[in-house]
Protein backbone atom coordinates (compact mmCIF):
# COMPACT_ATOMS: atom_id res chain seq x y z
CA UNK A 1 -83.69 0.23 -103.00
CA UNK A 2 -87.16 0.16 -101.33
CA UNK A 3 -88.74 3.24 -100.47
CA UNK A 4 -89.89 2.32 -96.70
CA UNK A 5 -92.67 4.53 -94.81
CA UNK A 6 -93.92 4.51 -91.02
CA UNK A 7 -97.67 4.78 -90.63
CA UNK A 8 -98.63 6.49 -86.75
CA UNK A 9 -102.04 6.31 -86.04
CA UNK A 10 -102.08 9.11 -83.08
CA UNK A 11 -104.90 9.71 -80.81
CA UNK A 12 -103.97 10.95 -77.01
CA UNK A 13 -100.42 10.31 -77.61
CA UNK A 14 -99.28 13.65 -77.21
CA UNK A 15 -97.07 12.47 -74.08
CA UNK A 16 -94.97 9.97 -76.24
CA UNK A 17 -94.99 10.55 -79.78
CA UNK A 18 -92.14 13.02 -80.31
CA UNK A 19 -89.89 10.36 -78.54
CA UNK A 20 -91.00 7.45 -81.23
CA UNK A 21 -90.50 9.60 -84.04
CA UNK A 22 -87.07 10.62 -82.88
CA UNK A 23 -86.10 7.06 -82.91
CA UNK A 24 -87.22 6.07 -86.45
CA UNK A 25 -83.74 5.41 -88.60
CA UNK A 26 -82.69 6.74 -91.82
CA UNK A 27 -84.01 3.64 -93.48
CA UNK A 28 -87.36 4.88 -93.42
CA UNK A 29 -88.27 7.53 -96.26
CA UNK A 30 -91.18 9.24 -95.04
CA UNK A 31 -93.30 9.25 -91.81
CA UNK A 32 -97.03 9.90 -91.80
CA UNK A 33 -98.74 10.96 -88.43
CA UNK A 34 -102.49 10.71 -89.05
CA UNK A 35 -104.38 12.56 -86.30
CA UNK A 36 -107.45 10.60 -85.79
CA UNK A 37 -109.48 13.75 -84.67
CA UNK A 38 -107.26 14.27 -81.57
CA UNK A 39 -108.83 16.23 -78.83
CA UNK A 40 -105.28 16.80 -78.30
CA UNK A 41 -104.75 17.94 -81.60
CA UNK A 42 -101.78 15.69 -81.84
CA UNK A 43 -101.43 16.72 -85.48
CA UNK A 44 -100.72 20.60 -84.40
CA UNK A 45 -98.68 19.47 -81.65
CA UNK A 46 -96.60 17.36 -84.30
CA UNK A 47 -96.00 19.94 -86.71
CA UNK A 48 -95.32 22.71 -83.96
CA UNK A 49 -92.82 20.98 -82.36
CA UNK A 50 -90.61 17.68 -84.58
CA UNK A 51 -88.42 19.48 -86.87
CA UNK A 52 -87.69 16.06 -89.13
CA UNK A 53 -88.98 16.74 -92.91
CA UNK A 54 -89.76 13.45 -93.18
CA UNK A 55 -92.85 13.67 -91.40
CA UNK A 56 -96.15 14.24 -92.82
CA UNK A 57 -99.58 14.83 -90.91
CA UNK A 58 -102.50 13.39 -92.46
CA UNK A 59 -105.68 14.48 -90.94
CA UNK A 60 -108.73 12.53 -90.35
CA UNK A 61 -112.06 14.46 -90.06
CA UNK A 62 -113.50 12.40 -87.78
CA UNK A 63 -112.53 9.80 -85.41
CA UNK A 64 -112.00 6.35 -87.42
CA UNK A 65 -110.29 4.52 -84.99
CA UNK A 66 -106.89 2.55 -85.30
CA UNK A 67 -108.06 1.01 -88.39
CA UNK A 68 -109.55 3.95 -90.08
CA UNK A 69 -106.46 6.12 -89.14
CA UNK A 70 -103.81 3.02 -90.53
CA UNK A 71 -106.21 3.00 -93.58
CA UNK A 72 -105.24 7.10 -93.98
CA UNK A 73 -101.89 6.40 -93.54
CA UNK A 74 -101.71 3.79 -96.33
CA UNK A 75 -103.90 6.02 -98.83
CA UNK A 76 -101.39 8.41 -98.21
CA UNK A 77 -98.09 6.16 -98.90
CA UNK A 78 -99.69 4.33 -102.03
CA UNK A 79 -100.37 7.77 -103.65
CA UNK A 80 -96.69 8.95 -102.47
CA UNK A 81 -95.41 5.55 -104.27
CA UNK A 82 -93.97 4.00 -101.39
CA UNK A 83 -92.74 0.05 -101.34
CA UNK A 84 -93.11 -1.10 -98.31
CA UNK A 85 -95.03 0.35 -95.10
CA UNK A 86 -94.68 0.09 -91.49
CA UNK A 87 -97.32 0.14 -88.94
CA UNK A 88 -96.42 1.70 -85.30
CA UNK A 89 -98.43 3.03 -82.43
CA UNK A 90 -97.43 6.88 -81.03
CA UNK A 91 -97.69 5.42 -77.26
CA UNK A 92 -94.11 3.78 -76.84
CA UNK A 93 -95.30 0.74 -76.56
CA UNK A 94 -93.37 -0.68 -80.10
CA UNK A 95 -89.61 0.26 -80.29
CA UNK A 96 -88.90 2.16 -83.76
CA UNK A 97 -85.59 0.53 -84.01
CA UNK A 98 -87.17 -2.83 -85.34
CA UNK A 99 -88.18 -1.02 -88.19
CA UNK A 100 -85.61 -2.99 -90.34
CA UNK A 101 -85.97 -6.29 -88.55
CA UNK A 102 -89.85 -6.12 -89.82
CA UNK A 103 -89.17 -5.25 -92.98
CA UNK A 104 -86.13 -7.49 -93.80
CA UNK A 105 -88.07 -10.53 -94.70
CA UNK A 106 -90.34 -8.21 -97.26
CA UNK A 107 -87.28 -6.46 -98.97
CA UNK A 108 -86.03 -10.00 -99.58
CA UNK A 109 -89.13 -10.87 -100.90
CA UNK A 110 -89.71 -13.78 -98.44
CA UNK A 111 -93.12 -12.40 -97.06
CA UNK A 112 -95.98 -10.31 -98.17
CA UNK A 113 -97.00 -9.04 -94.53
CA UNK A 114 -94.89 -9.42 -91.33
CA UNK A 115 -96.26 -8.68 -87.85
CA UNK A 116 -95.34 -8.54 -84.24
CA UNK A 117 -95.08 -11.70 -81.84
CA UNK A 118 -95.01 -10.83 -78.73
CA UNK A 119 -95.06 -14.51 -77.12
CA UNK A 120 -92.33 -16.22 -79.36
CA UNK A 121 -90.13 -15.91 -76.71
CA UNK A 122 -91.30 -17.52 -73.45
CA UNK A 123 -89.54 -14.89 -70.92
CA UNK A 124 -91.20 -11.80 -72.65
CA UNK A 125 -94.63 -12.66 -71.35
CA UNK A 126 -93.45 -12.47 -67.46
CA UNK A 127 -94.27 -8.73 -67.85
CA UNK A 128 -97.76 -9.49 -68.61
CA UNK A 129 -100.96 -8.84 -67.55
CA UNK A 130 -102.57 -13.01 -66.89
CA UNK A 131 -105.57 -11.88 -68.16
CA UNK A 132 -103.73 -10.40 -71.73
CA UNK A 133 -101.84 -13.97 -71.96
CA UNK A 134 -104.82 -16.09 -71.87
CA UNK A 135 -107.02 -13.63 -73.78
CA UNK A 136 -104.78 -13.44 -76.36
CA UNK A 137 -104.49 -17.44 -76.87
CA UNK A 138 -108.32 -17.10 -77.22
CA UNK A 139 -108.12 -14.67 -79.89
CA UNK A 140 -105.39 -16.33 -82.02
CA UNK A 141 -107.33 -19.32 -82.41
CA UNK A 142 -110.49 -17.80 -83.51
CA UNK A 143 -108.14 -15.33 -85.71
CA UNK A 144 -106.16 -18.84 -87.00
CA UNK A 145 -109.87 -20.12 -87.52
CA UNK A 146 -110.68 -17.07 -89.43
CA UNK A 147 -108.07 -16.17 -91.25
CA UNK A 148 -106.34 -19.69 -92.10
CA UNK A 149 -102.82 -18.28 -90.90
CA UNK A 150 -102.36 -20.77 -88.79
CA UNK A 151 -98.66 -20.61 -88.37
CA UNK A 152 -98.89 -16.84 -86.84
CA UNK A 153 -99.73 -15.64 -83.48
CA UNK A 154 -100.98 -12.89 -81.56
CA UNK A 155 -103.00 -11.03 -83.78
CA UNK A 156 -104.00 -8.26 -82.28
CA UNK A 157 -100.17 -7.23 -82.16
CA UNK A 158 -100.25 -4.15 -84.12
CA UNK A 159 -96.58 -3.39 -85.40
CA UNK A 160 -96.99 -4.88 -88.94
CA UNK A 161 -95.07 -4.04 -92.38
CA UNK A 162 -96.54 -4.94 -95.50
CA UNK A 163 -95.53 -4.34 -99.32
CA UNK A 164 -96.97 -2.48 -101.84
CA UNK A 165 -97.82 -5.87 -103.76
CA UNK A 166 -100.27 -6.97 -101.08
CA UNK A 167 -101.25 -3.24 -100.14
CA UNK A 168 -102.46 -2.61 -103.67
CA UNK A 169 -104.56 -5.81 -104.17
CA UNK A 170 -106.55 -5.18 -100.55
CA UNK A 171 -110.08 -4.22 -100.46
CA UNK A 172 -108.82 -1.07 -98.27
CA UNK A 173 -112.28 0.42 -97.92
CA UNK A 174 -114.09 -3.01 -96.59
CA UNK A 175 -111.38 -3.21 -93.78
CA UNK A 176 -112.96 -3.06 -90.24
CA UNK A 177 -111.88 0.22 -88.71
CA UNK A 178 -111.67 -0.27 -85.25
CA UNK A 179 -110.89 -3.07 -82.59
CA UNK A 180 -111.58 -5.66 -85.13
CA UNK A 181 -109.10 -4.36 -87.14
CA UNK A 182 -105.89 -6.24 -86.97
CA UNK A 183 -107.86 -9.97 -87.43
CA UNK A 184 -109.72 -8.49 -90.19
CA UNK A 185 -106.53 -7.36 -91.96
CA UNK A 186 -105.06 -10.89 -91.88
CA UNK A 187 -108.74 -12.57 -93.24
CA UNK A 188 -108.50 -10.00 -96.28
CA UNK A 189 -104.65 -10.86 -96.99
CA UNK A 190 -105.36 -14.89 -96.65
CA UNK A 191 -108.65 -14.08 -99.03
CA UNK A 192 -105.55 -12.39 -101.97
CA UNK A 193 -103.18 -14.80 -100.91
CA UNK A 194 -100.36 -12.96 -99.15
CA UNK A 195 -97.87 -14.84 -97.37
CA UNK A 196 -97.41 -13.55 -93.30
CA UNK A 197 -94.47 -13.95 -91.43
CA UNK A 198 -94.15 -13.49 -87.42
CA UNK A 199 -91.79 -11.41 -85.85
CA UNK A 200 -90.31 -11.95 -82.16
CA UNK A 201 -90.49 -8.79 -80.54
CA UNK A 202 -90.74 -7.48 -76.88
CA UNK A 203 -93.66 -5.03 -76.00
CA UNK A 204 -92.89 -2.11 -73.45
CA UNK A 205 -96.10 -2.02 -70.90
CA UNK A 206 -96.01 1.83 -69.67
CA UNK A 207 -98.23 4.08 -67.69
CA UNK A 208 -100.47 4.03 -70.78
CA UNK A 209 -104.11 1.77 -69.88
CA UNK A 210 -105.58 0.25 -72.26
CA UNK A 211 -109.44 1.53 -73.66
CA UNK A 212 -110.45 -2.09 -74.57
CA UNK A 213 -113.33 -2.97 -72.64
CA UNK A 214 -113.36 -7.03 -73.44
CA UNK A 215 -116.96 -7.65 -71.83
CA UNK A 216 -118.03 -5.15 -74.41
CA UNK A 217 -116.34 -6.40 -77.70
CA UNK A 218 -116.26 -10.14 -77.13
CA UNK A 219 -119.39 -11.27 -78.62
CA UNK A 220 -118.94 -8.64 -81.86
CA UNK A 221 -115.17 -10.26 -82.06
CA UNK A 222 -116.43 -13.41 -82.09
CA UNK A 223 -119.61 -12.68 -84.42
CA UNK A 224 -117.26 -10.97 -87.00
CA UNK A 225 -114.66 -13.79 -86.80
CA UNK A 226 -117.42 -16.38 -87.85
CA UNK A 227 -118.76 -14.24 -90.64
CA UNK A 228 -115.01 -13.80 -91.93
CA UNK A 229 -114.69 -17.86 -91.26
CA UNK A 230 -117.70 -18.64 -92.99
CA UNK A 231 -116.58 -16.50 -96.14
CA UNK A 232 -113.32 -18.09 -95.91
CA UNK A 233 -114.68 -21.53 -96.23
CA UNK A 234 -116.66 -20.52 -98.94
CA UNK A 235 -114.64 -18.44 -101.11
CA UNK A 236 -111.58 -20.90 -101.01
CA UNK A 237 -113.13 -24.82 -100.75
CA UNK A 238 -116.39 -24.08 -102.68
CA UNK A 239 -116.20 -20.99 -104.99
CA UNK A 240 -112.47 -20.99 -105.93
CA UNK A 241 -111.88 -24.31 -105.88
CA UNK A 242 -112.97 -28.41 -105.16
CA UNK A 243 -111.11 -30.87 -103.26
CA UNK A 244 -111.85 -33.87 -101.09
CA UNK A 245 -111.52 -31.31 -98.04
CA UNK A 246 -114.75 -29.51 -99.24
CA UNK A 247 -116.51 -33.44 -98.73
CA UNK A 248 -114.94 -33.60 -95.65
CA UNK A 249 -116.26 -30.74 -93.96
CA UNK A 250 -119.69 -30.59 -94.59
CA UNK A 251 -119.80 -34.66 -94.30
CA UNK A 252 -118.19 -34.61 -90.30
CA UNK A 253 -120.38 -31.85 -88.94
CA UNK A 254 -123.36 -33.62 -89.97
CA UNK A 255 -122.35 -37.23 -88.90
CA UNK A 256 -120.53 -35.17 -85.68
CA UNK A 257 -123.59 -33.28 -85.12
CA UNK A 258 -125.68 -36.22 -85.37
CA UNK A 259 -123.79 -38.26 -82.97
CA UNK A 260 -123.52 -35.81 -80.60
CA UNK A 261 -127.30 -34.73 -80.39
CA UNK A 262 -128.47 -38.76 -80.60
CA UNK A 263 -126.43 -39.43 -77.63
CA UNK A 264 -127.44 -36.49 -75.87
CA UNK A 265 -130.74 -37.56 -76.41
CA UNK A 266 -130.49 -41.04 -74.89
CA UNK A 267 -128.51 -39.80 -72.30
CA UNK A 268 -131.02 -38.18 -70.74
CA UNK A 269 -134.27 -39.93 -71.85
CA UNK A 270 -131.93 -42.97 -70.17
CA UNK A 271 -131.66 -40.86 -66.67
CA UNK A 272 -135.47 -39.91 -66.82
CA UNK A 273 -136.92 -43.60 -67.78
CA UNK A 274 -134.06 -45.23 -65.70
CA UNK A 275 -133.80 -47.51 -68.45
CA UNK A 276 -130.66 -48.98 -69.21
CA UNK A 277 -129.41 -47.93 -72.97
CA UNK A 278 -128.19 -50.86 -75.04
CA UNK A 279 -124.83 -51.08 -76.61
CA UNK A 280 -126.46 -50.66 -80.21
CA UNK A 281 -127.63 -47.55 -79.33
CA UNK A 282 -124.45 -46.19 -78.02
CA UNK A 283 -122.85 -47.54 -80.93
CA UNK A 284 -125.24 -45.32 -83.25
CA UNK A 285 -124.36 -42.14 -81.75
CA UNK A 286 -120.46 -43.28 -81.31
CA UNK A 287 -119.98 -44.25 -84.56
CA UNK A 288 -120.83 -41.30 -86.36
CA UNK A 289 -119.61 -38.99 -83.76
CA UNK A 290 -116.08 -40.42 -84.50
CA UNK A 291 -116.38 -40.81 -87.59
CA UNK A 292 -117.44 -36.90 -88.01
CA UNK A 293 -114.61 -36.17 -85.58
CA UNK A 294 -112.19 -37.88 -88.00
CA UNK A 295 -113.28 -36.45 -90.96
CA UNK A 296 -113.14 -32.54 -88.87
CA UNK A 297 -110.21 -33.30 -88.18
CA UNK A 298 -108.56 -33.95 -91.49
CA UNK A 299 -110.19 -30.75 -92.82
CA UNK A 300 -107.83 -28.78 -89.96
CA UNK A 301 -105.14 -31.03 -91.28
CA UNK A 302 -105.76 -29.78 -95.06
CA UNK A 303 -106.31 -26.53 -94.41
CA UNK A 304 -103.08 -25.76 -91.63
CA UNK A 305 -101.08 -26.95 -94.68
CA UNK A 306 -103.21 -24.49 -97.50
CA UNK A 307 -101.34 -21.34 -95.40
CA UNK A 308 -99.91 -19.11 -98.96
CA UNK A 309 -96.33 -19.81 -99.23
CA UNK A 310 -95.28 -17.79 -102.53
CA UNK A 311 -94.98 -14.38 -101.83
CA UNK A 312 -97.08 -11.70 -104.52
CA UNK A 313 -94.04 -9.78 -104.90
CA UNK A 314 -92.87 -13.20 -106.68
CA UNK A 315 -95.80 -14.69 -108.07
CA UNK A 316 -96.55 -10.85 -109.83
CA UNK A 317 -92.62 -10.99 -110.94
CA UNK A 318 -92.79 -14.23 -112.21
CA UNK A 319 -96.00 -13.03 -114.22
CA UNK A 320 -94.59 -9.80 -115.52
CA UNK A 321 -91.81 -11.91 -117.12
CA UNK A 322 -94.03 -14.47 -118.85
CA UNK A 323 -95.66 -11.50 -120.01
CA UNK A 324 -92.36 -9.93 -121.43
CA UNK A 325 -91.72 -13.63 -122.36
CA UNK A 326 -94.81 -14.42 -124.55
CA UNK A 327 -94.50 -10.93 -126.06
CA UNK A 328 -91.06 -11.40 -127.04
CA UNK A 329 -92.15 -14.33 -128.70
């Protein structure tokens, strides 16, 4: 039987966490409550007042964010030898009683990683905020871009699960620590090959507001998702391996990029002359900008159907018995 743990980052949660951990289920072995330098000494406060021996504070001695305090939590369950570990906030937002639902799909070694979907189910989203619906389609698609899950969404939803399979072969200490977090964790599991499932959920919008400022991460976000995109692209169509898709790339931003700027070009020397431009010149910068486009667009068609699809808990099975196998032999 798996040995399941529940990872609580807490920082100002004083005001809801005794009521998540009092609806965590017997399924789950141990709970760790890492105190991410509380000013509200949520660690104390746990400890003084939950009387459930599964829980276990972990303290972090300075503030590391939701990242850096997740991180501490999974330190703690590797060393503890847990199987499989949950990920929920201490603000009520995430309902503990879907604790099994997200793990299911690991436990029957169908997925490497699940995570929350908050938009799977049309009617959920009435409850919110325009600007979280719309901000959030943004940031899938740069996450898709980034991480090349492109059958998940809403990635910033931060009630995950993963097993010990994928949690051992993850660079743990290279993980962004903060807002970038979540995106970041999915580029490092498509870099080892994890397979990610989605989970429908609903998310419970409280009292609690929300210390994002998006004027003042949006340009970092997007920086960081290039750099993991541009590591992506290189580690897995140039480094790892060769295929026609690592000719079509490079060949359909050029002839794209060339099409595009020609045209440009004659556009506007065309307004500024008043000359009229002649269908072989529009045909020089159409041609190769559809021809690039053609060739992009095949790449997205190769690479939406590279997403992982053997899970490592199989794939290190499967090599464990060849081992046995060949030794036998």
């Amino acid at each position: 039987m798996a040995r399941i743990a529940v990872v609580i980052p807490s920082y100002k949660v004083t005001a809801h966490i005794l009521d998540v951990l009092s609806k965590i289920g017997s399924e789950v072995e141990r709970i760790y409550v890492v105190d991410d330098k509380c000013p509200e000494q949520s660690g104390s406060f746990v400890e003084k007042r939950s009387s459930d021996s599964r829980v276990h504070v972990v303290r972090n001695a300075q503030n590391r964010g939701v990242g850096g305090a997740t991180i501490a939590g999974y330190r703690a369950a590797l060393r503890d030898g847990m199987d499989i570990v949950v990920k929920i906030d201490g603000d009520g937002q995430m309902d503990p009683t879907l604790v099994p639902v997200f793990v299911r799909p690991l436990v029957a070694q169908e997925a490497d990683y699940t995570k929350g979907n908050r938009f799977f189910d049309l009617t959920d989203t009435r409850g919110m905020p325009p600007l979280r619906v719309f901000g959030n389609a943004g940031l899938s698609f740069l996450t898709k871009l980034a991480s090349g899950y492109w059958d998940v969404f809403d990635p910033s939803n931060g009630y995950t699960a993963i097993n010990r399979a994928a949690l051992e072969r993850l660079p743990l200490d290279k993980l962004a620590e903060r807002y970038f977090f979540e995106s970041d964790m999915l580029f490092r599991l498509g870099s080892i090959r994890a397979v990610v499932a989605d989970v429908p959920m609903q998310a419970v919008y409280g009292s609690e507001i929300s210390g994002l400022d998006v004027k003042k991460i949006f340009f970092p976000f997007l920086s960081a998702s290039l750099r993991n995109l541009g590591k992506r692209l290189f580690y897995n169509y140039y480094l790892r391996d060769l295929s026609i898709a690592s000719i079509e790339l490079p060949v359909g931003l050029v002839l794209f990029g060339f099409g595009a700027l020609f045209g440009a070009y004659k556009f506007v020397s065309s307004n500024l002359t008043g000359e009229l431009t002649s269908a072989g010149t529009v045909m020089i910068a159409a041609l190769p900008l559809l021809a690039g486009l053609n060739l992009i667009l095949s790449f997205l068609g190769h690479d939406s159907r590279a997403v992982p699809s053997i899970p490592l808990a199989k794939r290190v099975l499967g090599q464990k018995l060849s081992g046995a196998k060949s030794g036998a032999e």
